[in-house]
C-alpha atoms as a PDB file:
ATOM      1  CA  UNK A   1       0.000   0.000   0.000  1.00  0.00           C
ATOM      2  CA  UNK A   2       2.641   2.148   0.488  1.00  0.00           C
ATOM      3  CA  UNK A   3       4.435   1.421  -2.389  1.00  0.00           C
ATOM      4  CA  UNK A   4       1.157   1.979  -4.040  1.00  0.00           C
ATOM      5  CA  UNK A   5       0.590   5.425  -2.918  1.00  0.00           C
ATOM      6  CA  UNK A   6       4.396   6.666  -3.067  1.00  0.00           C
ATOM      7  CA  UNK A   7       3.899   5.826  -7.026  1.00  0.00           C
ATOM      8  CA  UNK A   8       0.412   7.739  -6.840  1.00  0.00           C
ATOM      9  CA  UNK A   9       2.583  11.043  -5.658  1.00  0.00           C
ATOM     10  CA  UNK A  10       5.092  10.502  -8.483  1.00  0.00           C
ATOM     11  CA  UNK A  11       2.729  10.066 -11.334  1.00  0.00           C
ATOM     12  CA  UNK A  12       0.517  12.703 -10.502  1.00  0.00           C
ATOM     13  CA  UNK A  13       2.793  15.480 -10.700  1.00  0.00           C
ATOM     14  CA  UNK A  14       4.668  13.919 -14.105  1.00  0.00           C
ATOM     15  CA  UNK A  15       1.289  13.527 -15.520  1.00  0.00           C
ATOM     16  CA  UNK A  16       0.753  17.461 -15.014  1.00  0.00           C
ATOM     17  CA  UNK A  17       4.249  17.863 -16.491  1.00  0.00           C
ATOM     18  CA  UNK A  18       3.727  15.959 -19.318  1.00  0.00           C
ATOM     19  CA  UNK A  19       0.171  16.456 -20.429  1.00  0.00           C
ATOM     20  CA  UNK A  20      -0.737  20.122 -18.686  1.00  0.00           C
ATOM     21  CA  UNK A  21      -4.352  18.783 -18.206  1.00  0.00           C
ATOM     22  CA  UNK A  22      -7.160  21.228 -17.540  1.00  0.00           C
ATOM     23  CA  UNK A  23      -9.215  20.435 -15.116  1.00  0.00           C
ATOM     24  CA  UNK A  24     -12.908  21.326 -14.760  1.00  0.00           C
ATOM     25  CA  UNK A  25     -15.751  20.391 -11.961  1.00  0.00           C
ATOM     26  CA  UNK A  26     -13.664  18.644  -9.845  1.00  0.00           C
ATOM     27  CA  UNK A  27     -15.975  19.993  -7.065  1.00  0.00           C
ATOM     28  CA  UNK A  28     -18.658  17.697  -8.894  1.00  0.00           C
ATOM     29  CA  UNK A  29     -17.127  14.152  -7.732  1.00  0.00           C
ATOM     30  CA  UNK A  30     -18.733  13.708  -4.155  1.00  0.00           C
ATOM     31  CA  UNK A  31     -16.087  13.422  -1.929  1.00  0.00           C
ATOM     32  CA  UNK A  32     -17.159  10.511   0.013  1.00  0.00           C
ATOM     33  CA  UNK A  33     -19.493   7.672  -0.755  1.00  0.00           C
ATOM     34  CA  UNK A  34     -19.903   5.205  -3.716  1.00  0.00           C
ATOM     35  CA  UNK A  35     -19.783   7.379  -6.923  1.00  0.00           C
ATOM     36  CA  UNK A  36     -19.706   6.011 -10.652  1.00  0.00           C
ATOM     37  CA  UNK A  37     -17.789   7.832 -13.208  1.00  0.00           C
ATOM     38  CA  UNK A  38     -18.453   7.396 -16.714  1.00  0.00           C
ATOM     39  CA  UNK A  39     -16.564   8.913 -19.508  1.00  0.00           C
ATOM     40  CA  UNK A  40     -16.338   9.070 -22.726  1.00  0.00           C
ATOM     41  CA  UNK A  41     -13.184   6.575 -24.086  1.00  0.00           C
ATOM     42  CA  UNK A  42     -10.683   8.107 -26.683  1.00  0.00           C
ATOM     43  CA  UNK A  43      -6.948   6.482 -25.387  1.00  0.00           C
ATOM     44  CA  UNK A  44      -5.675   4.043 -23.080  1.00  0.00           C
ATOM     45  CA  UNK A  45      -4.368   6.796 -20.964  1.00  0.00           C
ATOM     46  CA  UNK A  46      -8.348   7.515 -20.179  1.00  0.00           C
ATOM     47  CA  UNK A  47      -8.126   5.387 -17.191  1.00  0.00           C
ATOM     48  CA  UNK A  48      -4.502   6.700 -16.356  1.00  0.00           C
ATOM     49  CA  UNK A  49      -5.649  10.333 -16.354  1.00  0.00           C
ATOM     50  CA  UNK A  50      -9.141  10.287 -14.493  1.00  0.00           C
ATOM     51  CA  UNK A  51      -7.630   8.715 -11.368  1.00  0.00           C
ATOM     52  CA  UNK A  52      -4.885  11.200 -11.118  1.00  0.00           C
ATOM     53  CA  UNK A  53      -6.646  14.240 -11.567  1.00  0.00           C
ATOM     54  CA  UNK A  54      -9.898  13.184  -9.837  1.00  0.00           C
ATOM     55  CA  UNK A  55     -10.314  14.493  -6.007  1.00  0.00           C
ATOM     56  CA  UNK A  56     -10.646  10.963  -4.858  1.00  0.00           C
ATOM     57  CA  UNK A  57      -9.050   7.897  -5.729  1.00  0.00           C
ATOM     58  CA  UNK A  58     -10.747   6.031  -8.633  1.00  0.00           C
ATOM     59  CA  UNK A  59     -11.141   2.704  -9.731  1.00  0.00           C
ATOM     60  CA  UNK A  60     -11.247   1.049 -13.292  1.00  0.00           C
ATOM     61  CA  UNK A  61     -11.408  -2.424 -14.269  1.00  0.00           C
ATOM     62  CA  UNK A  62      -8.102  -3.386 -16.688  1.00  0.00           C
ATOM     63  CA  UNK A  63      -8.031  -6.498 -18.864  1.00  0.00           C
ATOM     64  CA  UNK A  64      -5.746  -8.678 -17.028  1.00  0.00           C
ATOM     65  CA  UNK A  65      -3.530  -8.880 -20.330  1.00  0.00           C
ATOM     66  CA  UNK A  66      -2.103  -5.727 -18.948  1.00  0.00           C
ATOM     67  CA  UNK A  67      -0.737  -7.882 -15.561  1.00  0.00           C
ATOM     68  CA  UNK A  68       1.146 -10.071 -17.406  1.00  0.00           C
ATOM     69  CA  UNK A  69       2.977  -8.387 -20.176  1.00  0.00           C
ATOM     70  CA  UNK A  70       6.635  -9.106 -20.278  1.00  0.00           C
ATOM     71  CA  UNK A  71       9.562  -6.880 -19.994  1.00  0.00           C
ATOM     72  CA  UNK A  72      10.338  -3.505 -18.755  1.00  0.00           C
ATOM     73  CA  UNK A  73       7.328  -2.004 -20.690  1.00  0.00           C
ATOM     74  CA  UNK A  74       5.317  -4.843 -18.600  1.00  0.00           C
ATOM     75  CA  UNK A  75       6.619  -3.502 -15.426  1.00  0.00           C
ATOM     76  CA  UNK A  76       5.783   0.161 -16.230  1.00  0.00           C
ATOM     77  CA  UNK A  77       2.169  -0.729 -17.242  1.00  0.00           C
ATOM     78  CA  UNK A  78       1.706  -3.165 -13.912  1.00  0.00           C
ATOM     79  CA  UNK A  79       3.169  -0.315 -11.655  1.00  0.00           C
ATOM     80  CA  UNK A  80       1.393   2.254 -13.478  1.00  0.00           C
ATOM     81  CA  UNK A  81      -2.184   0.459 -13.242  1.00  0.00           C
ATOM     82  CA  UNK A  82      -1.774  -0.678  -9.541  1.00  0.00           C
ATOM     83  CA  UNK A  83      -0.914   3.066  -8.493  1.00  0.00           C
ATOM     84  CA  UNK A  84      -4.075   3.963 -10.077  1.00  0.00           C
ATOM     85  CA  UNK A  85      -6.020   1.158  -8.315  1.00  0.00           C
ATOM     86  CA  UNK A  86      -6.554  -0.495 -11.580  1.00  0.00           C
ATOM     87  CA  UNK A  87      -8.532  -3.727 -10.771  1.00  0.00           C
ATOM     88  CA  UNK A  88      -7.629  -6.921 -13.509  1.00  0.00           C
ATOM     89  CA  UNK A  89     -10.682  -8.917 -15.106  1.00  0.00           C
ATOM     90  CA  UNK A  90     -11.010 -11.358 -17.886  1.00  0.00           C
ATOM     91  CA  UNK A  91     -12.579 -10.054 -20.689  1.00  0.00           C
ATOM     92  CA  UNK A  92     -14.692 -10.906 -23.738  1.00  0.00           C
ATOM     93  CA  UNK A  93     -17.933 -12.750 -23.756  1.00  0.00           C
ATOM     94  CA  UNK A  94     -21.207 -12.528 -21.361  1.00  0.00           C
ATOM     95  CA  UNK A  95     -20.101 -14.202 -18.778  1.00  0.00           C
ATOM     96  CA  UNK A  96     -16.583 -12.512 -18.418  1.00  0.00           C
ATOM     97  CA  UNK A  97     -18.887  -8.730 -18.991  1.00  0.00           C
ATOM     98  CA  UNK A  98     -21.410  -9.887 -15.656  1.00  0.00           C
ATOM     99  CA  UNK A  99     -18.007 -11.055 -13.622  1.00  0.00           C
ATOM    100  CA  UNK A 100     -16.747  -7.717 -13.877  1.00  0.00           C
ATOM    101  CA  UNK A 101     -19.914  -5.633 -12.852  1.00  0.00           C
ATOM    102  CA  UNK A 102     -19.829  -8.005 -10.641  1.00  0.00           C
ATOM    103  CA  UNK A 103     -16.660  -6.887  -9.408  1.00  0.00           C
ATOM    104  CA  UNK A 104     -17.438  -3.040  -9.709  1.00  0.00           C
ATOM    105  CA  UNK A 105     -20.442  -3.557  -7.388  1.00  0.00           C
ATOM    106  CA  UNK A 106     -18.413  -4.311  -5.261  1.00  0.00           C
ATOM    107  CA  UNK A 107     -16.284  -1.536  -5.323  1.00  0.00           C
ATOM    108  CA  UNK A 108     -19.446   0.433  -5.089  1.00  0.00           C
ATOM    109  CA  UNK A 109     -20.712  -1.327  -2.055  1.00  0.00           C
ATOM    110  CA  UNK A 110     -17.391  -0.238  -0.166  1.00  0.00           C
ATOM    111  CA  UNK A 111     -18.067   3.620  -0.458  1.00  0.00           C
ATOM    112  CA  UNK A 112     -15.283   3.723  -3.184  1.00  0.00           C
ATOM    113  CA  UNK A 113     -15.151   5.169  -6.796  1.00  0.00           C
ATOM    114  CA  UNK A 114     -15.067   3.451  -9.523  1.00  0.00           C
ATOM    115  CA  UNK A 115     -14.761   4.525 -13.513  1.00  0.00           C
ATOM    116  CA  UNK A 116     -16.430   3.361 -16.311  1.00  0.00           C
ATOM    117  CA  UNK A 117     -16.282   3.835 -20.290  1.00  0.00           C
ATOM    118  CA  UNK A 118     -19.839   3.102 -21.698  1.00  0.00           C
ATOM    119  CA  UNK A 119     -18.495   2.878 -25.144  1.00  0.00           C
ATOM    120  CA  UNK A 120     -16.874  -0.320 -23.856  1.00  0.00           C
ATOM    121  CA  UNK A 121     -13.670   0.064 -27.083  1.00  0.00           C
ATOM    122  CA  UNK A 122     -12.102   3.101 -27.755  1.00  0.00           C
ATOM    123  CA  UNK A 123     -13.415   5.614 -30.074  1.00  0.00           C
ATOM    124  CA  UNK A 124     -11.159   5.445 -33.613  1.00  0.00           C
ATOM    125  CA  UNK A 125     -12.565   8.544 -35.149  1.00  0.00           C
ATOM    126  CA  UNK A 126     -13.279  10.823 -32.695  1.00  0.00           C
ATOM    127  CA  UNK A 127     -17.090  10.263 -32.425  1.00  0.00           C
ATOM    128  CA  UNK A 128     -18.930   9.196 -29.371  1.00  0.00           C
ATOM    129  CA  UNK A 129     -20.548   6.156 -29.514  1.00  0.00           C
ATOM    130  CA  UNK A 130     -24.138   4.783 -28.323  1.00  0.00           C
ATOM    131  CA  UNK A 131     -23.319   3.218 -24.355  1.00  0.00           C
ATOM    132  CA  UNK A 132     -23.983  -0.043 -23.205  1.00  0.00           C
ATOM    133  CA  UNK A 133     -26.118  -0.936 -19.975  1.00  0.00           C
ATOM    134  CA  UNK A 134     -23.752  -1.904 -17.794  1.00  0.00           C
ATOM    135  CA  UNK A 135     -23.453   1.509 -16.506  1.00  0.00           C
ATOM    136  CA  UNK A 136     -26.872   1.999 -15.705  1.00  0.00           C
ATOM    137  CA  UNK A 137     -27.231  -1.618 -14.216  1.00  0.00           C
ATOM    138  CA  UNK A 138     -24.394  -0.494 -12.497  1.00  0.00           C
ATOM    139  CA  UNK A 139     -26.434   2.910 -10.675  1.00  0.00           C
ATOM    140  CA  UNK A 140     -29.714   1.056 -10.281  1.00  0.00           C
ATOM    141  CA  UNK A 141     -28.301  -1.721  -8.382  1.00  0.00           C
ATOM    142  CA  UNK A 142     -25.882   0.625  -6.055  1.00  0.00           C
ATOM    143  CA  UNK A 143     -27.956   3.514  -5.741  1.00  0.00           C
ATOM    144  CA  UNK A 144     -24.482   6.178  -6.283  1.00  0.00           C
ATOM    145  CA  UNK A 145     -24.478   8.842  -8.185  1.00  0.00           C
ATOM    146  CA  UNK A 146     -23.283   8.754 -11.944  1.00  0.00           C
ATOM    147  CA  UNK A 147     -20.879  11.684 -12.989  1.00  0.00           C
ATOM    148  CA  UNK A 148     -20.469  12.062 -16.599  1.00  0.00           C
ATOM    149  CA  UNK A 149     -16.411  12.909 -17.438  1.00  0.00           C
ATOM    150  CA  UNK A 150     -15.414  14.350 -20.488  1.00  0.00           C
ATOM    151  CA  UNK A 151     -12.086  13.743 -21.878  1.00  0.00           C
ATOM    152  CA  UNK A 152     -10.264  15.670 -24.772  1.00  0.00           C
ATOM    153  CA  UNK A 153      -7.109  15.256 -26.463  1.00  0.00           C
ATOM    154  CA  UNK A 154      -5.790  12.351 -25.027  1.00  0.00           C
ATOM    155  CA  UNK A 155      -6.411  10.891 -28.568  1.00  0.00           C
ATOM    156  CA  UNK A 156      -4.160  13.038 -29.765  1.00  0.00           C
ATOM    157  CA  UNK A 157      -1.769  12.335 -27.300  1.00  0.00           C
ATOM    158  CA  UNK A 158      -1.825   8.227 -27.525  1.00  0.00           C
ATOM    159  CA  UNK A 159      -3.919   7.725 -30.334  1.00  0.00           C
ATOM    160  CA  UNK A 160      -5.713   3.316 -30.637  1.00  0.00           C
ATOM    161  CA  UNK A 161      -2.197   1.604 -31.777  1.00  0.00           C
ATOM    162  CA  UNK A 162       0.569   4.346 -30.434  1.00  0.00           C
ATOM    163  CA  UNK A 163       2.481   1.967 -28.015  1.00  0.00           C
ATOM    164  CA  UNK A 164       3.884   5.175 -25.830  1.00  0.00           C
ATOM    165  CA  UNK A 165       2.123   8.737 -25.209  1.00  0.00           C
ATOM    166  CA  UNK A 166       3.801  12.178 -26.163  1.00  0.00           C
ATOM    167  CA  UNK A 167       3.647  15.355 -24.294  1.00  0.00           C
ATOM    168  CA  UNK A 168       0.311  17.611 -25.520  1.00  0.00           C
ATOM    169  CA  UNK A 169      -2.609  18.980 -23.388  1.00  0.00           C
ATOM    170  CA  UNK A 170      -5.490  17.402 -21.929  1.00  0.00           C
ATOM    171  CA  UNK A 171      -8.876  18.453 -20.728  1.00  0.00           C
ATOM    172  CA  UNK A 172     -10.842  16.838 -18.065  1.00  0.00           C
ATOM    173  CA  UNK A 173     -14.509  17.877 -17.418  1.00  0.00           C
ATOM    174  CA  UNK A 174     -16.696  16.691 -14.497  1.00  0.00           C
ATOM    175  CA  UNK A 175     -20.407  17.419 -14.872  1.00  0.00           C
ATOM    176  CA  UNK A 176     -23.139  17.383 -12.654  1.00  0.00           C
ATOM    177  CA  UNK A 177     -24.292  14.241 -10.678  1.00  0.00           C
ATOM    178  CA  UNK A 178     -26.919  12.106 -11.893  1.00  0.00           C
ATOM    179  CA  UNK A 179     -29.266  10.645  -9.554  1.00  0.00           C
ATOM    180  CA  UNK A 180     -30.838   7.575 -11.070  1.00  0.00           C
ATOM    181  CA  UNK A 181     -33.497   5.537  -8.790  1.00  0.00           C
ATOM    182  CA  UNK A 182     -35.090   2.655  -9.469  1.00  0.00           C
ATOM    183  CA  UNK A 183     -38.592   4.070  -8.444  1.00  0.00           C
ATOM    184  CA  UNK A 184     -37.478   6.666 -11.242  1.00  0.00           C
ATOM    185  CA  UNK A 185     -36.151   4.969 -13.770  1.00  0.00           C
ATOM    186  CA  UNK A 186     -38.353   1.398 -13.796  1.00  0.00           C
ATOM    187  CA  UNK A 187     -36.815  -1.855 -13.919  1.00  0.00           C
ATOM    188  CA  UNK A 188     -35.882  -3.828 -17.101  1.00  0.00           C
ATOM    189  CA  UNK A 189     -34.122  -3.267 -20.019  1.00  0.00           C
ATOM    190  CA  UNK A 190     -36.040  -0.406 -21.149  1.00  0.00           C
ATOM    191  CA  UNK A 191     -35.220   1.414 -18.302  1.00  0.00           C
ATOM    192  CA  UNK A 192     -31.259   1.086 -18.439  1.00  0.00           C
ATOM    193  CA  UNK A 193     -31.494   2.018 -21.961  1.00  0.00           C
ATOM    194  CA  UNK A 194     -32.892   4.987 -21.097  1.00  0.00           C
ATOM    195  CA  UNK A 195     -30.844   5.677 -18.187  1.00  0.00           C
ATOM    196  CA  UNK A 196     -27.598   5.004 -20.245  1.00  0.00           C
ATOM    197  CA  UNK A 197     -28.912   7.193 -22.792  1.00  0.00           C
ATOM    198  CA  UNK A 198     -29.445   9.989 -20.600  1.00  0.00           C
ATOM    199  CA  UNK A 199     -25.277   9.543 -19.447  1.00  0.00           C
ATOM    200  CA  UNK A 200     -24.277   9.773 -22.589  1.00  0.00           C
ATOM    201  CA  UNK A 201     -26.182  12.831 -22.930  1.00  0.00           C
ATOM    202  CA  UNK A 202     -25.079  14.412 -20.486  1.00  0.00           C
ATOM    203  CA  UNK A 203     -21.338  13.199 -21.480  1.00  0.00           C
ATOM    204  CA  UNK A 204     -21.722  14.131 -24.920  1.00  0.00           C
ATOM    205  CA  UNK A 205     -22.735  18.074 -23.975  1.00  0.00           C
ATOM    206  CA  UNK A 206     -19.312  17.961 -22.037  1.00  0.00           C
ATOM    207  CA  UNK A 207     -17.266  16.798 -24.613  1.00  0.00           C
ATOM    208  CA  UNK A 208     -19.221  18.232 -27.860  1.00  0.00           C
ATOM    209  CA  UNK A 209     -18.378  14.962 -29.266  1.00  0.00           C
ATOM    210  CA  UNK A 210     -20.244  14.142 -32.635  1.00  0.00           C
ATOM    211  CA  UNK A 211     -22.584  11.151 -31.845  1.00  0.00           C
ATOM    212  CA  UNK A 212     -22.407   7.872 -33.595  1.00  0.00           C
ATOM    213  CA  UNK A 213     -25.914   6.002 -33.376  1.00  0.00           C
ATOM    214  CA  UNK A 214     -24.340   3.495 -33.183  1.00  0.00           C
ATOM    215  CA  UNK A 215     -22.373   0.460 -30.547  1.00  0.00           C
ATOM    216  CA  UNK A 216     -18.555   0.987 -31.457  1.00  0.00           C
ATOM    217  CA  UNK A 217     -17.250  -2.215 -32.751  1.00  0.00           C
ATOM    218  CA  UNK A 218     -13.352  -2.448 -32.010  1.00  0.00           C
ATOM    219  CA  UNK A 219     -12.801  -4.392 -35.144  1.00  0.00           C
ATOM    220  CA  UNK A 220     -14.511  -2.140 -37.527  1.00  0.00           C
ATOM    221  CA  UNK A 221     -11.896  -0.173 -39.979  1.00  0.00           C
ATOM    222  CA  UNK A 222     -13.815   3.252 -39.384  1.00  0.00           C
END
């Protein structure tokens, strides 16, 4: 743990150094209490940058890949995502997809933050693509407040393939809570639609992001 946070206080000032990120509603993020934030997905260093700039410690789920790459680059990346309380999952299929909300509820249930893309994959051109329900399943079954985080630039600065970043500016925008209730919002899958639909929303009027009506598929050329 204290390894942990001694690599926090080094890569929080670097980060500043290296990407001079902007940083606006950081009074939004509740300071105590289980809080989802869910931003829009444009670069690995997403993940990196929320939890460094955010007022609280946040937590993102990391395919487990990352762990167990080899080498020095391996290192940085494990050191890197542990300092940032990075939490490794299996990924691809149904099952792995209800393991890991699985997992984030239970970050949730201990009063902690955790971070969430919607998009699921990374945005290749830019837009901002329809979410999936996780992230409302997610705020129905915790009852925490959904902040919607806008993130520009960091494309630009470690663009989907770019194996290391390079120094440029970042912004980081916090928006109002949501509070999403079941008596609210309904139950079933109509209601999480909507309830991810309003996120997005409310994401895509902090980033100005052109929308894609569409799910982004990771393996599509565009």
């Amino acid at each position: 743990m204290l390894m942990q946070t001694g690599t926090r206080l080094v890569l929080a000032p670097l980060s500043r150094l290296a990407f001079r990120p902007v940083v606006e509603g950081r009074d939004n993020v509740p300071r105590h209490g289980p809080v989802i934030l869910a931003a829009n997905h444009l670069s690995f260093l997403d993940s990196v940058v929320i939890p460094l700039v955010a007022p609280r410690p946040v937590a993102f789920l990391a395919k487990d890949d990352y762990f167990r790459q080899p080498g020095v680059k391996g290192w940085l990346t494990r050191t890197c995502l542990t300092a940032i309380d990075a939490i490794a999952v299996e990924r691809g299929g149904h099952r792995s997809a209800q393991a890991s909300l699985r997992v984030a509820l239970g970050v949730l249930a201990a009063g902690r933050a955790f971070g969430i893309h919607p998009e699921g994959s990374r945005s290749r051109d830019g837009r901002l693509y329809r979410g999936r329900t996780g992230v409302a399943w997610l705020a129905l079954a915790s009852g925490a407040p959904v902040v919607p985080v806008a993130l520009l630039g960091t494309d630009r600065i470690q663009p989907v393939g770019a194996r290391l970043p390079r120094p440029g500016r970042i912004t980081v925008r916090f928006g109002t809570p949501l509070h999403v209730t079941r008596q609210a919002a309904g139950s079933g899958g109509q209601a999480r639609r909507a309830v991810t639909d309003e996120i997005m929303t409310a994401i895509q009027k902090l980033s100005g992001q052109e929308v894609a009506d569409r799910y982004n598929d990771p393996h599509s050329p565009s």
